[in-house]
Protein backbone atom coordinates (compact mmCIF):
# COMPACT_ATOMS: atom_id res chain seq x y z
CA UNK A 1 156.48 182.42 11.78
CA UNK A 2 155.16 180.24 14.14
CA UNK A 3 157.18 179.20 16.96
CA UNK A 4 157.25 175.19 16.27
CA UNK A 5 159.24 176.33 12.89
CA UNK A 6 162.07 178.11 15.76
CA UNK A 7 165.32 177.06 15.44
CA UNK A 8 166.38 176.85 19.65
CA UNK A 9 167.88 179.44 21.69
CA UNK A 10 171.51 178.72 22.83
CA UNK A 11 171.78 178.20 26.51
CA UNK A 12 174.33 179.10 28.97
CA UNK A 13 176.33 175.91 30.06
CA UNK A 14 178.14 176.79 32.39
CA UNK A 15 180.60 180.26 33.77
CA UNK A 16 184.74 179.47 33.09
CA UNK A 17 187.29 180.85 35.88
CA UNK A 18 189.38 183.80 35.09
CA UNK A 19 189.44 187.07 33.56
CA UNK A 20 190.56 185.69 29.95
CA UNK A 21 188.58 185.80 26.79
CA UNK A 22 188.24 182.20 25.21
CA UNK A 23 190.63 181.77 21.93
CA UNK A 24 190.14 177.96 21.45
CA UNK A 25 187.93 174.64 22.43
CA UNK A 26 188.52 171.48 22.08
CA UNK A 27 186.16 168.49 22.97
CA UNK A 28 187.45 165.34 24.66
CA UNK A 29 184.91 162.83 25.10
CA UNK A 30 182.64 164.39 27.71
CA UNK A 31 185.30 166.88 28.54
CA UNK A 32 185.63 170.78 27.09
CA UNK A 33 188.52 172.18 27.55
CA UNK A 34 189.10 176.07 27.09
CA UNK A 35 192.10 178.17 26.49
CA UNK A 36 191.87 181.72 27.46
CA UNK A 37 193.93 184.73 26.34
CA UNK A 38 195.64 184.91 29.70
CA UNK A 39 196.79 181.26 28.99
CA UNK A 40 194.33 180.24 31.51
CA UNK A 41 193.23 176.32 30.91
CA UNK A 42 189.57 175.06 32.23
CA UNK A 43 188.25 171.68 31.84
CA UNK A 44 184.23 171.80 32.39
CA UNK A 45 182.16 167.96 32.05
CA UNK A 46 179.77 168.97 29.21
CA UNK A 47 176.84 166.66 31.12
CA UNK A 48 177.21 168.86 33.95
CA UNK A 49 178.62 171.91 33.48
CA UNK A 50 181.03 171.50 36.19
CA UNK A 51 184.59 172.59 35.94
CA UNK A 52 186.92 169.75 36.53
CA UNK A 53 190.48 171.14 36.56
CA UNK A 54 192.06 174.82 35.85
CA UNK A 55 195.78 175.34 35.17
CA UNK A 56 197.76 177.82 33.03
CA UNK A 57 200.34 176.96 30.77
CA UNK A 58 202.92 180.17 30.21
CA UNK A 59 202.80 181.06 26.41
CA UNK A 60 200.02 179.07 25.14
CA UNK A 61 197.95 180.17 22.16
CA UNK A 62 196.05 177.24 21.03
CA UNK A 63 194.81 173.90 21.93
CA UNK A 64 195.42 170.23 19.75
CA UNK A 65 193.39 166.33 20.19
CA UNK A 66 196.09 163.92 20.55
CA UNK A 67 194.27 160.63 20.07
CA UNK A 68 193.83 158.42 23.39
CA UNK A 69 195.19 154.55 23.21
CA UNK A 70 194.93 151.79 25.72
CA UNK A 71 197.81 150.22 27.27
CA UNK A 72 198.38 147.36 28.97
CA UNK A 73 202.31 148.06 31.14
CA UNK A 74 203.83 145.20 32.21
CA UNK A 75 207.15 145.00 34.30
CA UNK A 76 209.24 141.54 34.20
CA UNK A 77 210.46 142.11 37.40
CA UNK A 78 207.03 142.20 38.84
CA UNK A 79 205.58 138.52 36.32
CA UNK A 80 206.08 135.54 38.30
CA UNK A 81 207.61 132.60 36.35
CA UNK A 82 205.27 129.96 36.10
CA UNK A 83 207.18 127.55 33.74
């Protein structure tokens, strides 16, 4: 076979904290986010491998999207009357 006809080799991205083994992913716009089996949580930026944020959440066992929205929060209080 000749090597233009290669599917690619998979690359390593980047190395996740802890000792856990990975048990779900889940994509957020540039954002992975990994759930290990020691209910470890990493967020890594998939443009540059970094990891953004680690936490653990006790009893875990599996990630869900919830869909984003845009706000805008007003308070009266804070709306100056211009009538």
């Amino acid at each position: 076979m000749r090597p233009e006809h290669c599917a690619p080799l998979g690359a390593a991205l980047a190395q996740l904290p802890g000792e856990g083994s990975v048990t779900a992913l889940a994509i957020s716009g540039d954002t992975l986010v990994a759930l290990m089996d020691d209910q470890t949580l990493a967020s890594m930026d998939l443009a540059t491998g970094a990891i953004t944020g680690t936490g653990s959440v006790e009893g875990a066992v599996d990630l869900t999207a919830v869909p984003s929205t845009t706000r805008v929060v007003a308070y009266p209080g804070e709306i100056p009357d211009t009538s």
